[in-house]
PDB file of N, CA and C in Angstrom:
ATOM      1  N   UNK A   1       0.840  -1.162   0.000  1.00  0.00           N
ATOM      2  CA  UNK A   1       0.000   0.000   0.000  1.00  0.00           C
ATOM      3  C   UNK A   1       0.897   1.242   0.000  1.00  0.00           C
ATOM      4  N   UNK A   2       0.814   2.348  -0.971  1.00  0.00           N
ATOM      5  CA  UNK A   2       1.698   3.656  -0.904  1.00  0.00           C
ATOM      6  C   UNK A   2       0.733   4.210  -0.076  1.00  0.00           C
ATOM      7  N   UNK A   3       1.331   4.933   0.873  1.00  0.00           N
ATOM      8  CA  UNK A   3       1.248   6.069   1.658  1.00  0.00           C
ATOM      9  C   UNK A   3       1.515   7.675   1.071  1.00  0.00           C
ATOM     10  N   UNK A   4       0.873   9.126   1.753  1.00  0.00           N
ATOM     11  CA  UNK A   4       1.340  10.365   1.247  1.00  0.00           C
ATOM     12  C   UNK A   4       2.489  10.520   1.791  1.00  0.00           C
ATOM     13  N   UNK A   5       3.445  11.256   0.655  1.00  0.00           N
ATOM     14  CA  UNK A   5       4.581  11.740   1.349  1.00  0.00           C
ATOM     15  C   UNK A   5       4.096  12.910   2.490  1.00  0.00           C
ATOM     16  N   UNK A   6       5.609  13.286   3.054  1.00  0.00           N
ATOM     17  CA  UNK A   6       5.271  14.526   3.654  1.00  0.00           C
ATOM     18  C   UNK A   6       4.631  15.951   3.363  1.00  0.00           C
ATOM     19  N   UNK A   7       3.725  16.267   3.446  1.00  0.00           N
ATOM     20  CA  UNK A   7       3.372  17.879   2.933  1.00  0.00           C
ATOM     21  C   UNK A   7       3.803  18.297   3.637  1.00  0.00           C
ATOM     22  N   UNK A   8       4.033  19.698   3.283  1.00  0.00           N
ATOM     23  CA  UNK A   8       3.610  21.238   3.811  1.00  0.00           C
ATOM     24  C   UNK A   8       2.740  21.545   4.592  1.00  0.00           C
ATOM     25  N   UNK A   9       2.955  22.528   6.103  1.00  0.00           N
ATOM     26  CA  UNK A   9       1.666  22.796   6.341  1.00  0.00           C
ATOM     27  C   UNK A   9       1.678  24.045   7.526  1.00  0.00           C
ATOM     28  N   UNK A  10       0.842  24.977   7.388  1.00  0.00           N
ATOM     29  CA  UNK A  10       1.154  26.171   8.263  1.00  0.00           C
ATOM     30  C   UNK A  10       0.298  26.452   9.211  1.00  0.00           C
ATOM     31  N   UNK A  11      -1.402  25.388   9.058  1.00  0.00           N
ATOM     32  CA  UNK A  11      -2.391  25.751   9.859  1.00  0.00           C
ATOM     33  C   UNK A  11      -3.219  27.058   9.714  1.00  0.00           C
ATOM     34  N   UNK A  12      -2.424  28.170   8.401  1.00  0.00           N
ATOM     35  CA  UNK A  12      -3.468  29.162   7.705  1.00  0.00           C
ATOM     36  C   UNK A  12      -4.593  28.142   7.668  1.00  0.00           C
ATOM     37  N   UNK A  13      -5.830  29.211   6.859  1.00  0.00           N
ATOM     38  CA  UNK A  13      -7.050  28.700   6.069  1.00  0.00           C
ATOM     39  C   UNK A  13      -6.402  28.354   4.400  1.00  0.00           C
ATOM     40  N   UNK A  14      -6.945  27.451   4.252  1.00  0.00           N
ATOM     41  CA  UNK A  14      -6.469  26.470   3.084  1.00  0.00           C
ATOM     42  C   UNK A  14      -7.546  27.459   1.752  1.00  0.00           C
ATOM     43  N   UNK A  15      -7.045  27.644   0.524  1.00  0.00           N
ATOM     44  CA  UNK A  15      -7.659  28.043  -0.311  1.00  0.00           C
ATOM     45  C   UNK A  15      -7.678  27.462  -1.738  1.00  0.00           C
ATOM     46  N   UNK A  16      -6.659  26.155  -1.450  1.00  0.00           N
ATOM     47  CA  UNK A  16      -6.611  25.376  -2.395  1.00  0.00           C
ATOM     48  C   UNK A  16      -6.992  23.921  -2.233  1.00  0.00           C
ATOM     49  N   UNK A  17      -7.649  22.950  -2.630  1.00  0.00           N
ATOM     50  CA  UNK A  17      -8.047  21.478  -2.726  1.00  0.00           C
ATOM     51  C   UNK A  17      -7.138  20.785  -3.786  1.00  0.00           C
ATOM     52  N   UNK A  18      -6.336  19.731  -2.920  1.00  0.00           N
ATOM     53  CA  UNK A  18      -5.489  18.648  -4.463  1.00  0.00           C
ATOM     54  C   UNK A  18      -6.236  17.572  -4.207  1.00  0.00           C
ATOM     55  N   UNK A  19      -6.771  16.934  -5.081  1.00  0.00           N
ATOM     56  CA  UNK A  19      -7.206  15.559  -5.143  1.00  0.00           C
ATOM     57  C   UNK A  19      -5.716  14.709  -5.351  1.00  0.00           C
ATOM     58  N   UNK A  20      -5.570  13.177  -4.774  1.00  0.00           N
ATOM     59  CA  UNK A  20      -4.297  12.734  -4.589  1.00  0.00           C
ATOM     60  C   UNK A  20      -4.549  11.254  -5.634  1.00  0.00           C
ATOM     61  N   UNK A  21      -4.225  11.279  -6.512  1.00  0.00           N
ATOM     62  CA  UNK A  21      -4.330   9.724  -7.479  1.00  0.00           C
ATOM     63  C   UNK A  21      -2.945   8.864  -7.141  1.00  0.00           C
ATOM     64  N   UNK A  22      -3.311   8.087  -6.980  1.00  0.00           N
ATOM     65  CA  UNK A  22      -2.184   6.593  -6.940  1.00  0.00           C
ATOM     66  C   UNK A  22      -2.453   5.802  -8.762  1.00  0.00           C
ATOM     67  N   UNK A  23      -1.738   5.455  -9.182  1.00  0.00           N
ATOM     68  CA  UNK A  23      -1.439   4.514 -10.020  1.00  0.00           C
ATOM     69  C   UNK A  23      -2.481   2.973  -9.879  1.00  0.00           C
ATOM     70  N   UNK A  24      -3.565   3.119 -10.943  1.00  0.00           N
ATOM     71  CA  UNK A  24      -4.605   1.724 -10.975  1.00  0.00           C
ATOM     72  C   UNK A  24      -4.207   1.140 -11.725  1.00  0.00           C
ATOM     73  N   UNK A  25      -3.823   0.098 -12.506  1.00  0.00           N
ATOM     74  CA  UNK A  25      -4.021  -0.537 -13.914  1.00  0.00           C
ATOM     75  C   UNK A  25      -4.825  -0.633 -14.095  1.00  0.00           C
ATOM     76  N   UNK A  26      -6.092  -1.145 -13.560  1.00  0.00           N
ATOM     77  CA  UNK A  26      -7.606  -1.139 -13.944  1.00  0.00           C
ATOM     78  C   UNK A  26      -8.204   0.032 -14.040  1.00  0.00           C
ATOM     79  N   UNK A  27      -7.547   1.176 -13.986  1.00  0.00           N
ATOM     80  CA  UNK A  27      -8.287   2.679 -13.558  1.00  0.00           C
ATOM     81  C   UNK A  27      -7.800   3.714 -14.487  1.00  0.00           C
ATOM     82  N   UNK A  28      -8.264   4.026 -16.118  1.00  0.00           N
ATOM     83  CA  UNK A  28      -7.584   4.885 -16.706  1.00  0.00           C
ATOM     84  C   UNK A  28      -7.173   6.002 -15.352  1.00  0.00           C
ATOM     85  N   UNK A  29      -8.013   6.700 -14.742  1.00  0.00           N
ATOM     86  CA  UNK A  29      -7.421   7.632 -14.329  1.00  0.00           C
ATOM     87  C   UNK A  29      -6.344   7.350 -12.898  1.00  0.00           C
ATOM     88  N   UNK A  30      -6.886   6.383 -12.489  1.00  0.00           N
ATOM     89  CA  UNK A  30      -5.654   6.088 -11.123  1.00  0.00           C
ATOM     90  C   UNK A  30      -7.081   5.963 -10.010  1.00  0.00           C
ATOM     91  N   UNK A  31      -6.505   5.635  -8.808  1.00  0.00           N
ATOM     92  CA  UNK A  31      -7.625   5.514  -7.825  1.00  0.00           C
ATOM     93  C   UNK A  31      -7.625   6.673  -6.735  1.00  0.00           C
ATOM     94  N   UNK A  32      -8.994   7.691  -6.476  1.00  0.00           N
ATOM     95  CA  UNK A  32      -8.786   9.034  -5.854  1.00  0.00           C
ATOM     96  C   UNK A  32      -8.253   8.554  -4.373  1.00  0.00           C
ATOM     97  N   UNK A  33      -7.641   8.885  -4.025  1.00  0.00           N
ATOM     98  CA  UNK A  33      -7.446   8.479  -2.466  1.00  0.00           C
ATOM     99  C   UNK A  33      -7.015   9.468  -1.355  1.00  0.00           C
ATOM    100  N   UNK A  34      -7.290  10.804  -1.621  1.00  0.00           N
ATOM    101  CA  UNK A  34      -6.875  12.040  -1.074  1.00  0.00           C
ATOM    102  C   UNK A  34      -7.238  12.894  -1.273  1.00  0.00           C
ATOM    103  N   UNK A  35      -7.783  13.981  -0.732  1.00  0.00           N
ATOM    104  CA  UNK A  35      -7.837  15.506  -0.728  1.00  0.00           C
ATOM    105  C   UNK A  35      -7.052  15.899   0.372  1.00  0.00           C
ATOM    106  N   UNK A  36      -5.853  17.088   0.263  1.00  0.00           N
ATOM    107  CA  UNK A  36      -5.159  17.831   0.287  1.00  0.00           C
ATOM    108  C   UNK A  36      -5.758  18.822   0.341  1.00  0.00           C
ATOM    109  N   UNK A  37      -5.380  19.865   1.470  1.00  0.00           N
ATOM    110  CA  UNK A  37      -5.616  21.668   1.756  1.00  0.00           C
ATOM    111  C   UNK A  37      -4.328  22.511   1.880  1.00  0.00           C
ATOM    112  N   UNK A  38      -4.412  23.329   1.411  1.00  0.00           N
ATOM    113  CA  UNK A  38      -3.149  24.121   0.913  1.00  0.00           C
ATOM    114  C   UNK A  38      -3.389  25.852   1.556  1.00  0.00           C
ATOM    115  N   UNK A  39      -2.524  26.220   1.596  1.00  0.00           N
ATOM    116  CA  UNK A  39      -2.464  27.803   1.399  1.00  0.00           C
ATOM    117  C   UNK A  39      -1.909  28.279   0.004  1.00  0.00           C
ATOM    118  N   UNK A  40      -2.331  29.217  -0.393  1.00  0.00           N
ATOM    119  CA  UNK A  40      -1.219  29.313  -1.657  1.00  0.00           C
ATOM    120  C   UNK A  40      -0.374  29.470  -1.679  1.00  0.00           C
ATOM    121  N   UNK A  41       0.621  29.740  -0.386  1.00  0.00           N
ATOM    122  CA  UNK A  41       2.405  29.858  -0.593  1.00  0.00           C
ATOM    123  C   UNK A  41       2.459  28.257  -0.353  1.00  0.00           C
ATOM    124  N   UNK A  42       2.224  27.287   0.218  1.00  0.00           N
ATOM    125  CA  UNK A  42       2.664  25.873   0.179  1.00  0.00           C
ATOM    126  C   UNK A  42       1.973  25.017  -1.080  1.00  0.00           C
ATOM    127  N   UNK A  43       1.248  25.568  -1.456  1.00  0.00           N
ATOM    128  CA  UNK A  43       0.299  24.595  -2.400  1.00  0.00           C
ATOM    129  C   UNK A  43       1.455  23.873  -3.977  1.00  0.00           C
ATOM    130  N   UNK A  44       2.716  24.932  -4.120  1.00  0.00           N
ATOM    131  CA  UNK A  44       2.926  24.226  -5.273  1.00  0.00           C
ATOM    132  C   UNK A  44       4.273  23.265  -4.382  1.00  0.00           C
ATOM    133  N   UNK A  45       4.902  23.726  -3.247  1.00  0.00           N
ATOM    134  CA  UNK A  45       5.838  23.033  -2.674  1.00  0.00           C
ATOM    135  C   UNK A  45       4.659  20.909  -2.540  1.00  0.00           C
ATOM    136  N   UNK A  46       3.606  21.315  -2.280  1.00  0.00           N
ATOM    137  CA  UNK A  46       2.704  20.308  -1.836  1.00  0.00           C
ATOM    138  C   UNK A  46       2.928  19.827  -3.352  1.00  0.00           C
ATOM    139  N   UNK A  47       2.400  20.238  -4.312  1.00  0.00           N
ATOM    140  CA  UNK A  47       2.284  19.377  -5.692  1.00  0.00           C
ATOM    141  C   UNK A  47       3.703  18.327  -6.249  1.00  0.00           C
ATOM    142  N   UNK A  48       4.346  19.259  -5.748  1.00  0.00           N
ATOM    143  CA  UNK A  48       6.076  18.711  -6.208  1.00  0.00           C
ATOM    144  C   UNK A  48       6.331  17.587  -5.313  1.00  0.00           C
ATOM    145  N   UNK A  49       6.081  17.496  -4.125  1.00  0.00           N
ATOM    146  CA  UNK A  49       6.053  16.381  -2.821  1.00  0.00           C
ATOM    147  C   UNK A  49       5.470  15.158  -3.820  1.00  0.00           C
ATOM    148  N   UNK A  50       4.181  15.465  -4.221  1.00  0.00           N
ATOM    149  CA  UNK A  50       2.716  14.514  -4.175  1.00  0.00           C
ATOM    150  C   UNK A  50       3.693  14.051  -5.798  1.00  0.00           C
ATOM    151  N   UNK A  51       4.168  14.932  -6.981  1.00  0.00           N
ATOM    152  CA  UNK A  51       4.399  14.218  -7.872  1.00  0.00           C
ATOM    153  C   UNK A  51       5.557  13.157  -7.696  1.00  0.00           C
ATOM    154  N   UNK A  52       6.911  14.087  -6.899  1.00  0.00           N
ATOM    155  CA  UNK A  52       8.203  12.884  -6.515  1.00  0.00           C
ATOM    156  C   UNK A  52       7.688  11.937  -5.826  1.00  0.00           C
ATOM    157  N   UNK A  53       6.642  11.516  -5.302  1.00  0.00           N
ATOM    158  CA  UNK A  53       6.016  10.182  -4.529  1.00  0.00           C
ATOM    159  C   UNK A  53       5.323   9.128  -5.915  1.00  0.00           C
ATOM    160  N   UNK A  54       5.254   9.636  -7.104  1.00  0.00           N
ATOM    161  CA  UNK A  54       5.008   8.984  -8.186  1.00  0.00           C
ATOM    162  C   UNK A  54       3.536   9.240  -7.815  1.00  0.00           C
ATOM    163  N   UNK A  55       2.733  10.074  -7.535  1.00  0.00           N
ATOM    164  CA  UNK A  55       1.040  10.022  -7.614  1.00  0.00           C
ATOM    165  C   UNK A  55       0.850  11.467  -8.391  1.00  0.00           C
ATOM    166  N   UNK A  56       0.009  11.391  -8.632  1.00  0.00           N
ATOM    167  CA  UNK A  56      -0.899  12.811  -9.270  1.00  0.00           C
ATOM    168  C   UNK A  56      -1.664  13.676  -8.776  1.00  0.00           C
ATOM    169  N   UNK A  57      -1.259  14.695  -8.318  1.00  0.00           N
ATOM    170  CA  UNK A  57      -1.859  15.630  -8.180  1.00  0.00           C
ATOM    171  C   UNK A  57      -2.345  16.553  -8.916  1.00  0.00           C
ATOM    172  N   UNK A  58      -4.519  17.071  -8.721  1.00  0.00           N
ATOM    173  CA  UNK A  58      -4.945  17.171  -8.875  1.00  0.00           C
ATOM    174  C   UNK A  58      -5.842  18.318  -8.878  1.00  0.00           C
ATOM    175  N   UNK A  59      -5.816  19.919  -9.152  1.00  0.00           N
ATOM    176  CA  UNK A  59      -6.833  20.536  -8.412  1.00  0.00           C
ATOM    177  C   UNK A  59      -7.578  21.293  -8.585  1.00  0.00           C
ATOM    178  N   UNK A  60      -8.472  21.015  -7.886  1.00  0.00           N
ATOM    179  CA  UNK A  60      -9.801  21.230  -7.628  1.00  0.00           C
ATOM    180  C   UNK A  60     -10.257  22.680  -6.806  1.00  0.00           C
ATOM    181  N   UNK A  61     -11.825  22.727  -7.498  1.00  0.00           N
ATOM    182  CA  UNK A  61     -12.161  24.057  -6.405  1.00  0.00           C
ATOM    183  C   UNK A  61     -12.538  24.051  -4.885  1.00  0.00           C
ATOM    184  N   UNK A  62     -12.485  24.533  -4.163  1.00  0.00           N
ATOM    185  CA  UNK A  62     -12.903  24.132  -2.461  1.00  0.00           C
ATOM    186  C   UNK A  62     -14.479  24.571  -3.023  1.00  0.00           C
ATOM    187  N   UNK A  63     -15.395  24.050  -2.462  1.00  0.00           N
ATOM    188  CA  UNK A  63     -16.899  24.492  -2.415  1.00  0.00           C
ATOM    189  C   UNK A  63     -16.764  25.382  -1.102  1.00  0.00           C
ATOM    190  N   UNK A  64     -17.448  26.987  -1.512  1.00  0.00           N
ATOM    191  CA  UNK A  64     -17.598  27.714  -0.229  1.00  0.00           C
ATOM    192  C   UNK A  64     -17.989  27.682   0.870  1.00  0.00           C
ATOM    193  N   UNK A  65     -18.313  27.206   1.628  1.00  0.00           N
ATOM    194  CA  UNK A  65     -18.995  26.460   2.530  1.00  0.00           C
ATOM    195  C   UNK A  65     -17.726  25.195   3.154  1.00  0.00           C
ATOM    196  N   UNK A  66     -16.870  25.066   2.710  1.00  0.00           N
ATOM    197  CA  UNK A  66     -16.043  24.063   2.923  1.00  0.00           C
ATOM    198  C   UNK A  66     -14.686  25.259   3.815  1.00  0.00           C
ATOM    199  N   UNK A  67     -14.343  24.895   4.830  1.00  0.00           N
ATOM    200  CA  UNK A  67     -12.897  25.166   5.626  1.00  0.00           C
ATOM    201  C   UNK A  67     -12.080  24.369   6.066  1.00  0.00           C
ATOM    202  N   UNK A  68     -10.998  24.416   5.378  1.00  0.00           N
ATOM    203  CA  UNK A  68     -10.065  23.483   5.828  1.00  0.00           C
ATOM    204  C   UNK A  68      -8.436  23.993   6.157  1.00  0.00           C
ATOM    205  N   UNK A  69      -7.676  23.878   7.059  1.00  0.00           N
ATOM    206  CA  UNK A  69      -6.223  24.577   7.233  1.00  0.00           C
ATOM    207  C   UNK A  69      -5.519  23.954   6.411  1.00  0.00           C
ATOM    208  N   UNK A  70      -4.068  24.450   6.117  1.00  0.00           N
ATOM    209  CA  UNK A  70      -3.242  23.865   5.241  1.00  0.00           C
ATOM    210  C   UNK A  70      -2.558  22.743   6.247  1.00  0.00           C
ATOM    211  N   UNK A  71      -2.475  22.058   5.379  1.00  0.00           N
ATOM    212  CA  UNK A  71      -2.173  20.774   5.879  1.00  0.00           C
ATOM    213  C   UNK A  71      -2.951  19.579   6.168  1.00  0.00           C
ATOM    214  N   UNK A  72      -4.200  20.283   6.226  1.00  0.00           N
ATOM    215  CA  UNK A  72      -5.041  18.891   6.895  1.00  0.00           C
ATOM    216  C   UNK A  72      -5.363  18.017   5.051  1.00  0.00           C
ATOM    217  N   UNK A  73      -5.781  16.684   5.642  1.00  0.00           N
ATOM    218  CA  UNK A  73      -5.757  15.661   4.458  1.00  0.00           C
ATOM    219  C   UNK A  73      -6.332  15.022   4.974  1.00  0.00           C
ATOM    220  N   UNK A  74      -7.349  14.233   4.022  1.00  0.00           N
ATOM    221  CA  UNK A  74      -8.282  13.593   4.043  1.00  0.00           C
ATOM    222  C   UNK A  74      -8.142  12.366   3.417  1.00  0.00           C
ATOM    223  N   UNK A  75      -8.039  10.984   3.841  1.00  0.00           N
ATOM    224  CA  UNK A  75      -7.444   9.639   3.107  1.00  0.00           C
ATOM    225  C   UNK A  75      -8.988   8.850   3.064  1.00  0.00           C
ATOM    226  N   UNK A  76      -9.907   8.980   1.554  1.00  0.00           N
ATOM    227  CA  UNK A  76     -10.972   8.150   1.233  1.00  0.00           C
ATOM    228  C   UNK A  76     -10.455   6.811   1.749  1.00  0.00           C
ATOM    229  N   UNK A  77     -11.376   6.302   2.663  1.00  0.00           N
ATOM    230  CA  UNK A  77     -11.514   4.968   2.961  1.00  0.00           C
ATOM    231  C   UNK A  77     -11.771   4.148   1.590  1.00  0.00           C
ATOM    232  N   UNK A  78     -12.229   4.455   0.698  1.00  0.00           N
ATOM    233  CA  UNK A  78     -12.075   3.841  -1.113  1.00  0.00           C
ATOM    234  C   UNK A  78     -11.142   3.308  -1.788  1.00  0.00           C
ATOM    235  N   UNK A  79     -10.500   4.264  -1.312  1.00  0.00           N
ATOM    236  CA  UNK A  79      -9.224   4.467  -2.033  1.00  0.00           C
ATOM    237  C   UNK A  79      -7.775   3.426  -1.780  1.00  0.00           C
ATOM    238  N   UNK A  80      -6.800   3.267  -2.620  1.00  0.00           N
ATOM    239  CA  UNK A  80      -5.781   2.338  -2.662  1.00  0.00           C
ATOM    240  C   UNK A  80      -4.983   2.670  -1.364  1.00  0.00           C
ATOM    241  N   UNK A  81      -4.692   3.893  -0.868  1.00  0.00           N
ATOM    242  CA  UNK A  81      -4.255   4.303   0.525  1.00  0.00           C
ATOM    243  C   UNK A  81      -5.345   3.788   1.498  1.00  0.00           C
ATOM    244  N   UNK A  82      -6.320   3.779   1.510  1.00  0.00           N
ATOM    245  CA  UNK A  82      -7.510   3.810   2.659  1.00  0.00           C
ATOM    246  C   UNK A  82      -7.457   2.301   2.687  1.00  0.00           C
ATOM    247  N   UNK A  83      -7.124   1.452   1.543  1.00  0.00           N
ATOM    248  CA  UNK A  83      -6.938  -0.194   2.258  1.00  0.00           C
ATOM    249  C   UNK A  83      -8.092  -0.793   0.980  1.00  0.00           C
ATOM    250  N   UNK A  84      -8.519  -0.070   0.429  1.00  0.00           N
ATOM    251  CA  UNK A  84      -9.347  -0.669  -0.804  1.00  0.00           C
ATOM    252  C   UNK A  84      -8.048  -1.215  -1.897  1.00  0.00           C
ATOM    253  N   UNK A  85      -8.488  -2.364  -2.508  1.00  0.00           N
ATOM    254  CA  UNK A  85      -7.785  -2.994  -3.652  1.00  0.00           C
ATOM    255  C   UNK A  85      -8.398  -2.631  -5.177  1.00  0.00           C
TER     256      UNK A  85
END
């Protein structure tokens, strides 16, 4: 099972969302297994982390109503990280 590398993280309010893909063979696109919160001074240090770990990063808009600090991450129980095959 791959794990996230280390991010970035400052505990600002996050204004960016990365969705985190792992590598499927069965999955043109890969399997989602992450959302990522960013500030915008860490958000591209975060992308460069997430690509040297060999996954894809992804991003997305935050829905307004949504708050999250930089750093916090979210691992879909679905997903190839969360223990799904």
């Amino acid at each position: 099972m791959q794990t996230l590398p280390i991010l970035p993280s400052c505990g600002q309010p996050a204004s960016i969302r990365i969705e985190v893909y792992s590598p499927d063979p069965g999955d043109l696109y890969g399997s989602l297994d992450a959302s990522a919160y960013f500030c915008d001074l860490h958000a591209m240090s975060a992308v460069s982390a997430i690509w040297r770990a060999q996954l894809t990063p992804y991003k997305v808009e935050m829905a307004p109503d949504v708050q999250r600090r930089c750093g916090e991450v979210y691992v879909f129980p679905t997903g190839r990280m969360g223990g799904a095959k």
